[in-house]
Protein backbone atom coordinates (compact mmCIF):
# COMPACT_ATOMS: atom_id res chain seq x y z
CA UNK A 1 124.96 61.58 121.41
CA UNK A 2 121.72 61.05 119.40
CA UNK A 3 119.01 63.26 119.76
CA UNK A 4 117.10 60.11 120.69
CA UNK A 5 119.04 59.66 123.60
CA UNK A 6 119.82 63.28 124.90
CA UNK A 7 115.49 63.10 124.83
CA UNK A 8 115.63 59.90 127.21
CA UNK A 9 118.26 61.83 129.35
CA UNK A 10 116.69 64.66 129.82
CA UNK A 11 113.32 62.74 130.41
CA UNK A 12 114.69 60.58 132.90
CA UNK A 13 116.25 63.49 134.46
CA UNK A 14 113.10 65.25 134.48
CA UNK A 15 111.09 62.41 136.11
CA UNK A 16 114.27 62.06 138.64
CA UNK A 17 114.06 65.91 140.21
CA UNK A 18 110.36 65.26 141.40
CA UNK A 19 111.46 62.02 143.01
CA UNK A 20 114.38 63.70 144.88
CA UNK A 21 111.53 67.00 145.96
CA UNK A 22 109.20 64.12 147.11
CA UNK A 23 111.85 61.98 149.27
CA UNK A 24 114.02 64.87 150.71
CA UNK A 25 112.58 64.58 154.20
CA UNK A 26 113.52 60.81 153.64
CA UNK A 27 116.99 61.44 151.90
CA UNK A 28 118.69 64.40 154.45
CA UNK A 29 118.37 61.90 157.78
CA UNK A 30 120.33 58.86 155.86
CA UNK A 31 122.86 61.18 154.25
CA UNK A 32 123.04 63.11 157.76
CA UNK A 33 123.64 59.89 159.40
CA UNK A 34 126.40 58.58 157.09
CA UNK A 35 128.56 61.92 157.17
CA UNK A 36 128.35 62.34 161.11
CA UNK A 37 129.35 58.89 161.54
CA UNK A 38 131.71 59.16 158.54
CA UNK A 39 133.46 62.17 160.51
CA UNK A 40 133.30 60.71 164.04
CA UNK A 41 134.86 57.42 162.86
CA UNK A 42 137.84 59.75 161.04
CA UNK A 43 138.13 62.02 164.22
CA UNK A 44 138.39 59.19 166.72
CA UNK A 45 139.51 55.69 166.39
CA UNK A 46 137.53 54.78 169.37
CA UNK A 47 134.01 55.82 168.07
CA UNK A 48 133.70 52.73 165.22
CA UNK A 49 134.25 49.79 167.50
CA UNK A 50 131.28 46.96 168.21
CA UNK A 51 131.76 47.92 171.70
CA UNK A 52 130.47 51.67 170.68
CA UNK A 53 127.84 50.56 168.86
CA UNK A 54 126.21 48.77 171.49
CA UNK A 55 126.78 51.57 174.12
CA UNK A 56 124.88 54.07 170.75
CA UNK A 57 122.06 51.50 170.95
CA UNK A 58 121.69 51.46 174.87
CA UNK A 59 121.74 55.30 174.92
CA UNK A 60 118.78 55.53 172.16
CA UNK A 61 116.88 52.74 173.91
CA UNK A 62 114.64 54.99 175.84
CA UNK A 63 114.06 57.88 173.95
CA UNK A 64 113.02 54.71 171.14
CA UNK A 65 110.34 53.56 173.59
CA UNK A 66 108.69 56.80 174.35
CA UNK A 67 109.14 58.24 170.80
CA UNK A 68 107.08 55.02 169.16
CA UNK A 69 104.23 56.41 171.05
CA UNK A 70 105.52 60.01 169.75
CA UNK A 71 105.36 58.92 166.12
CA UNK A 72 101.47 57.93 166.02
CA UNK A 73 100.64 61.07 167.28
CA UNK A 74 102.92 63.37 165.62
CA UNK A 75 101.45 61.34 162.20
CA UNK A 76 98.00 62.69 163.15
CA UNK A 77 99.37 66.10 163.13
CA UNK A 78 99.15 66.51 166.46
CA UNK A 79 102.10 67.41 169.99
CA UNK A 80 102.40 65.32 172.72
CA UNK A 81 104.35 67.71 175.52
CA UNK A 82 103.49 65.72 178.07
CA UNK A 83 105.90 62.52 177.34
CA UNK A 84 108.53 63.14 179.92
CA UNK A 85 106.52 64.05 182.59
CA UNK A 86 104.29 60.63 182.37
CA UNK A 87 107.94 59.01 181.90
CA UNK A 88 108.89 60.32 184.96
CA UNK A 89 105.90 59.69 187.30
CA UNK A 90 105.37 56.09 185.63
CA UNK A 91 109.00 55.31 186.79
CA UNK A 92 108.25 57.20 190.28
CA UNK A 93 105.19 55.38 190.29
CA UNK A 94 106.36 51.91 189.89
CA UNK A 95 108.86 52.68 192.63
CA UNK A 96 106.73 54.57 195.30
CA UNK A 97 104.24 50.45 195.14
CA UNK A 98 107.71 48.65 195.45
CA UNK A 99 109.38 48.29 198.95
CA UNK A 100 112.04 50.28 199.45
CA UNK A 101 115.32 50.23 201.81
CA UNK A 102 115.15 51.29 205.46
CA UNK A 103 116.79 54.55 204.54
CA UNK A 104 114.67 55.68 201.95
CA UNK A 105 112.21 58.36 203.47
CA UNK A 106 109.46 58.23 201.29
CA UNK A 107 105.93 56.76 202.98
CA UNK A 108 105.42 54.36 200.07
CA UNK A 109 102.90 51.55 199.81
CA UNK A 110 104.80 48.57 199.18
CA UNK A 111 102.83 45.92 196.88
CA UNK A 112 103.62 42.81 194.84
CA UNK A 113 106.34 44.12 191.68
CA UNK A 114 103.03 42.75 189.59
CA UNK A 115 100.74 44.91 190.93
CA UNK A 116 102.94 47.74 191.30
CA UNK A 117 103.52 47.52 187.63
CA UNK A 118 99.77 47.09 186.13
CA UNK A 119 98.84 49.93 188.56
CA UNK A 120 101.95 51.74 186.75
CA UNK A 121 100.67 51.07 183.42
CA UNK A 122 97.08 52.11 184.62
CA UNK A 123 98.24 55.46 185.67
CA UNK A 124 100.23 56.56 182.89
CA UNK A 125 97.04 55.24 180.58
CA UNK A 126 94.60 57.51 182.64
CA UNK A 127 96.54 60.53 182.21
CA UNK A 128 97.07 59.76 178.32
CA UNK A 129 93.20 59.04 178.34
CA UNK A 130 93.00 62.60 180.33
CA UNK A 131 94.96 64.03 177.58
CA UNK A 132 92.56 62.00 174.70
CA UNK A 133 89.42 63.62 176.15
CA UNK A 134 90.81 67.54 176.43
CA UNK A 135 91.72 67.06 173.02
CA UNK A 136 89.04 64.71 171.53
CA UNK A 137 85.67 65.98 173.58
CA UNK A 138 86.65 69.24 175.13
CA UNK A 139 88.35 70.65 172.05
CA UNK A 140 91.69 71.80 173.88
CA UNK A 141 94.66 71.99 171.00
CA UNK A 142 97.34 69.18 171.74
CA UNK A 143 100.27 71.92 172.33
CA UNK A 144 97.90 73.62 175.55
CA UNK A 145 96.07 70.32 176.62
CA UNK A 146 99.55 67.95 177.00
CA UNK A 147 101.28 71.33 178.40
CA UNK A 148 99.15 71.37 181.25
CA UNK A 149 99.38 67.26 181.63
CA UNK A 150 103.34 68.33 181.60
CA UNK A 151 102.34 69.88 184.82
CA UNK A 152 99.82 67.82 186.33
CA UNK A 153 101.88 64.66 186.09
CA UNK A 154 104.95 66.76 187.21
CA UNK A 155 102.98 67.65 190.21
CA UNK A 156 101.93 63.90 190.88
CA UNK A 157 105.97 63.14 190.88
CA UNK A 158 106.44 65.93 193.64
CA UNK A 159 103.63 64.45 195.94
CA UNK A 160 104.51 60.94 195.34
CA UNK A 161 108.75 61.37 196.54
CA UNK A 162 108.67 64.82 197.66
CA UNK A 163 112.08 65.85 197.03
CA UNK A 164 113.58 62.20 198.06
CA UNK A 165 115.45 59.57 195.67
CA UNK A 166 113.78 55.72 195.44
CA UNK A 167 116.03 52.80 194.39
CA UNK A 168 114.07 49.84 194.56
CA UNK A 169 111.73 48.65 191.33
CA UNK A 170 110.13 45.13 191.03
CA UNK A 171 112.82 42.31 189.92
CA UNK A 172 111.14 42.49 186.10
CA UNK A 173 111.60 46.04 185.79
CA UNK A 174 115.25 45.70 187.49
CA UNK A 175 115.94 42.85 184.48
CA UNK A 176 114.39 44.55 181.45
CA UNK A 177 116.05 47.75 182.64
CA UNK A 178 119.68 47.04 183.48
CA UNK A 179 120.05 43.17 182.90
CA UNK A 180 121.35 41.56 179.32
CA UNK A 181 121.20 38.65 177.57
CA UNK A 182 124.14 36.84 176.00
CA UNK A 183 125.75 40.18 176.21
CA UNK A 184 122.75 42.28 174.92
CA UNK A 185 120.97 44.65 177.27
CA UNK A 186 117.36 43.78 177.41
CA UNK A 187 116.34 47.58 177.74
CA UNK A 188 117.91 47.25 174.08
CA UNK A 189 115.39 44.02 173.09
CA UNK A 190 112.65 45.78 174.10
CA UNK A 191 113.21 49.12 172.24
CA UNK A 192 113.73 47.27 169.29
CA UNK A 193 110.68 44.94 169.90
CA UNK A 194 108.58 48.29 170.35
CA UNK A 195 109.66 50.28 167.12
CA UNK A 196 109.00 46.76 165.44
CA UNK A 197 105.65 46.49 166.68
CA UNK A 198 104.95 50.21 166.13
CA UNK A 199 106.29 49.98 162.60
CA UNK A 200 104.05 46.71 161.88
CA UNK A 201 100.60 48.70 163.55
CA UNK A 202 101.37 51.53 160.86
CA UNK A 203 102.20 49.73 157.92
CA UNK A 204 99.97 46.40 158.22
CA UNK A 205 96.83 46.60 160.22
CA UNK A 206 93.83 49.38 159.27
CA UNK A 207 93.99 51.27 162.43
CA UNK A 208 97.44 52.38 161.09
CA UNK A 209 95.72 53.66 157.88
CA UNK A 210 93.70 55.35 159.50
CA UNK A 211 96.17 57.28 161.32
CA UNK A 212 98.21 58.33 157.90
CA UNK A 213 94.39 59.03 156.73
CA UNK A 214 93.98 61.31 159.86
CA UNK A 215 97.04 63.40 159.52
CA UNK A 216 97.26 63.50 155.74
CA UNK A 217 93.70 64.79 155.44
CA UNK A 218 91.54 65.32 158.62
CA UNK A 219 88.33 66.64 156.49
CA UNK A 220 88.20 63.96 154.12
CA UNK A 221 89.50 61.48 156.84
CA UNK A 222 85.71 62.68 158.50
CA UNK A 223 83.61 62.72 155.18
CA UNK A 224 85.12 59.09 154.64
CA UNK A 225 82.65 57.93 157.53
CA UNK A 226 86.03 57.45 159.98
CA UNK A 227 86.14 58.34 163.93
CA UNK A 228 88.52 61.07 163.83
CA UNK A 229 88.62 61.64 167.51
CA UNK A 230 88.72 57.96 168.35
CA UNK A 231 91.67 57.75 166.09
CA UNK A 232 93.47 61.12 167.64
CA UNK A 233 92.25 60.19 171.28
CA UNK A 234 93.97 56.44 170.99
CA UNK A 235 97.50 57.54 170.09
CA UNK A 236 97.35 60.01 172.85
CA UNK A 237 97.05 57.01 174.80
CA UNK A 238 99.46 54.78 172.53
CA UNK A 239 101.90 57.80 173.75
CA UNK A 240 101.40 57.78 177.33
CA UNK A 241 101.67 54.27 177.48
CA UNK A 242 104.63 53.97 175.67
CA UNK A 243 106.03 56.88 177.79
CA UNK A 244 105.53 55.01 181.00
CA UNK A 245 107.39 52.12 180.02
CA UNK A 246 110.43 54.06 179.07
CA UNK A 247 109.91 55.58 182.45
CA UNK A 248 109.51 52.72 183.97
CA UNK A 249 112.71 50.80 182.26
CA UNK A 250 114.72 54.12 182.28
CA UNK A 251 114.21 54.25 186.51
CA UNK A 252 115.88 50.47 186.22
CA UNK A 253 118.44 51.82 183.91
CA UNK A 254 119.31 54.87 186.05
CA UNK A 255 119.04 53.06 189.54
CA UNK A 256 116.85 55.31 190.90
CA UNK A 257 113.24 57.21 190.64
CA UNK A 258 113.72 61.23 190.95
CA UNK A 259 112.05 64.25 189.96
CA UNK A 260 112.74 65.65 186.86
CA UNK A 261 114.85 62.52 185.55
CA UNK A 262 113.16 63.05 182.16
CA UNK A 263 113.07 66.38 181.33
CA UNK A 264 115.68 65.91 178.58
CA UNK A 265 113.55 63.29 177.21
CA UNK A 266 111.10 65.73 176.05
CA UNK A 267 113.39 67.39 173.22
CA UNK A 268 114.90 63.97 172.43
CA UNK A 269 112.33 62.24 171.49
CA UNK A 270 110.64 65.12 169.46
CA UNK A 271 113.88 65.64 167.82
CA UNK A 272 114.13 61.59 167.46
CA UNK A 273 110.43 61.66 165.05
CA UNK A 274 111.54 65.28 163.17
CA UNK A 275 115.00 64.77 162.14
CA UNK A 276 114.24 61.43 161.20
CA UNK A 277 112.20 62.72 158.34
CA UNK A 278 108.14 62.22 159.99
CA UNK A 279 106.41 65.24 159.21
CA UNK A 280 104.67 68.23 161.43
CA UNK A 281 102.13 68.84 159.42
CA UNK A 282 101.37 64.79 159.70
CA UNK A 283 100.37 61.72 156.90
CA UNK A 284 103.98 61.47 156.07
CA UNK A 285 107.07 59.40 158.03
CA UNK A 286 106.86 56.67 160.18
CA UNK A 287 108.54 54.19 162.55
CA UNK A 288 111.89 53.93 159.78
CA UNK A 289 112.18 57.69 160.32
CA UNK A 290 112.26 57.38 163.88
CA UNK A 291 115.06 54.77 163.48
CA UNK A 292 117.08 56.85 161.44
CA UNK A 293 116.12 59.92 163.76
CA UNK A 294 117.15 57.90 167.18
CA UNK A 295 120.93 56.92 165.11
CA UNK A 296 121.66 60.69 163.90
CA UNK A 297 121.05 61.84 167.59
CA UNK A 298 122.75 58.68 169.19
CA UNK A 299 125.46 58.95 166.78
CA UNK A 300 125.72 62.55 167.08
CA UNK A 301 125.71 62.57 171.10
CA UNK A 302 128.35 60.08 171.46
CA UNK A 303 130.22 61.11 168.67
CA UNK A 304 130.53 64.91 170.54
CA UNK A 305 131.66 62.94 173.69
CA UNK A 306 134.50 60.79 171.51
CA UNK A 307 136.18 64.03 170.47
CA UNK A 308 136.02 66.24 173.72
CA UNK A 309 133.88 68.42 172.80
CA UNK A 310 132.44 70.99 175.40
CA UNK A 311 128.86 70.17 176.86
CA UNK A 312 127.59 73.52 176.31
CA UNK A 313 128.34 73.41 173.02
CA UNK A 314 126.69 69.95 172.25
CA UNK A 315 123.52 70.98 173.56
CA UNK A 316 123.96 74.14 170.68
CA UNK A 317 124.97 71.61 168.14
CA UNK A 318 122.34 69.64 168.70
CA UNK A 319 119.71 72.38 168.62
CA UNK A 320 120.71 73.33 165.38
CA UNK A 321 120.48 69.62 163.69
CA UNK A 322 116.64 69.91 164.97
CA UNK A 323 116.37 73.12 163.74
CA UNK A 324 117.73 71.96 159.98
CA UNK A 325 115.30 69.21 160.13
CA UNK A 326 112.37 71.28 160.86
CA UNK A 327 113.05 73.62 157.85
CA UNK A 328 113.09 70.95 155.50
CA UNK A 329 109.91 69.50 157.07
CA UNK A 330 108.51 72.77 155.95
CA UNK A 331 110.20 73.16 152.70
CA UNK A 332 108.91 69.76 151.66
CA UNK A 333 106.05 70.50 152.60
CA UNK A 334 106.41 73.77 150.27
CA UNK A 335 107.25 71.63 147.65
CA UNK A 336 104.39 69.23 148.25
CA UNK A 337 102.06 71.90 148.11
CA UNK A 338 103.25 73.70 144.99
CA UNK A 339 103.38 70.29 142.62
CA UNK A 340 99.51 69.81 143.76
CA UNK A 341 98.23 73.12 142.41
């Protein structure tokens, strides 16, 4: 080899090993996703079938909708706690204004399914807004402000079916939640209809610039003349109201409208926006991180149930793929740091 070329070797190679620092967070999802569903497809000849890949894409379909709505705000550097309780009570919600059966003890107030869904929609919107002004004008941190929302709207749920199960949503609701279309659940439609949309708001209009502006760099975000709190207080609502539409689909999905029917939904979708590669510390990630994030933990989950494995130990498994994810999150962020001194 000439010394010509072992120079444009070691160049390239040189100019390659920033690249691979800078993508990491980017890189570890994909090659996560293509060795768990690499082993899962070897362990069980039941796992890569069409038929499995549409039940992955069901499973993921709500934690997609609410964690859209998690992405915006986790990309201003901000938490949003508060996601599966405003699930919940949206789908309680939508249920306690529909009319329910004769044994159904809950004293409800039974309205047209389009009211009962605006008024839905309205409510988990007021507590996001609720959430946008502790943060925005009061000056509460996300983590304390949305931990107390966790509460308040878990409180609303109690009061609304105290204790008691409702069945009954409006017929739209009952479609987009359990219904299909030429074989394809509609719950599925809209998930993918909502990460589109989400991904098109970040990456094409200027309120999604603003938002990577926000989280990259909040001071110079503010000495750039932009509304930082109008920026931080409208993805607090973006996540509410994306929330309450999983809750309200999920309720359809389910069959019925309970107390605590989210809670799980709270680590998912977190895990969903951090595994996928969308950073803490915010400016970096987006909706295709989420994607990838919603696959390694739908792929993962069903995979687990394809081999047998034992509950308790999923749960652990799963813990530990979020806890992998949030190291390098840091690490890159490490890096990031280091190659701008």
């Amino acid at each position: 080899m000439s010394s010509e070329t072992a120079f444009a070797e070691a160049h390239r190679a040189r100019g390659l090993a920033p690249f691979l620092r800078s993508q990491m967070r980017n890189i570890a999802p994909f090659l996560t996703l293509i060795c768990l569903s690499a082993f899962f497809a070897f362990a069980s000849p039941s796992f890569a079938t069409l038929d499995n890949l549409g039940n992955i894409l069901t499973q993921v379909s709500v934690t997609g909708i609410i964690a859209v709505g998690l992405t915006f705000v986790i990309l201003c550097a901000e938490i949003d706690l508060s996601i599966a309780s405003i699930a919940n009570v949206t789908g309680i919600a939508v249920a306690y204004f529909t009319l329910q059966e004769s044994y159904v003890n809950i004293a409800n107030i039974p309205l047209p399914g389009a009211v009962a869904i605006i008024l839905s929609i309205l409510l988990c919107a007021l507590l996001g807004l609720v959430n946008a002004l502790g943060l925005t004008v009061i000056g509460i941190p996300s983590f304390i402000m949305t931990l107390a929302m966790m509460q308040i709207a878990a409180g609303i749920s109690a009061l609304l079916v105290r204790g008691q199960i409702a069945y009954k949503v409006p017929s739209l609701i009952t479609t987009l939640g359990s219904g299909s279309i030429s074989g394809i659940p509609w719950i599925v439609i809209v998930a993918a209809i909502m990460l589109l949309g989400g991904h098109l708001v970040l990456t094409y209009t200027r309120f999604g610039r603003y938002v990577y502006m926000v989280g990259g760099n909040r001071e110079a975000a503010e000495y750039s003349g932009l509304n930082v709190k109008l920026i931080l207080g409208a993805v607090m609502v973006i996540s509410a109201v994306c929330s309450g539409i999983g809750g309200m689909l999920g309720v359809a999905h389910f069959g019925s409208a309970q107390q605590n029917e989210f809670d799980t939904y709270l680590l998912d979708s977190i895990a969903a926006v951090v595994v996928g590669g969308t950073s803490l510390f915010g400016g970096r990630g987006g909706i295709g991180n989420t994607i990838v994030g919603l696959f390694v933990l739908g792929v993962l989950n069903n995979g687990l149930d394809h081999v047998n494995i034992d509950s308790f130990l999923k749960i652990l498994i799963r813990g530990l793929i979020l806890l992998a994810a949030l190291i390098i999150n840091v690490f890159a962020q490490r890096l990031r740091e280091k190659a701008a001194e």
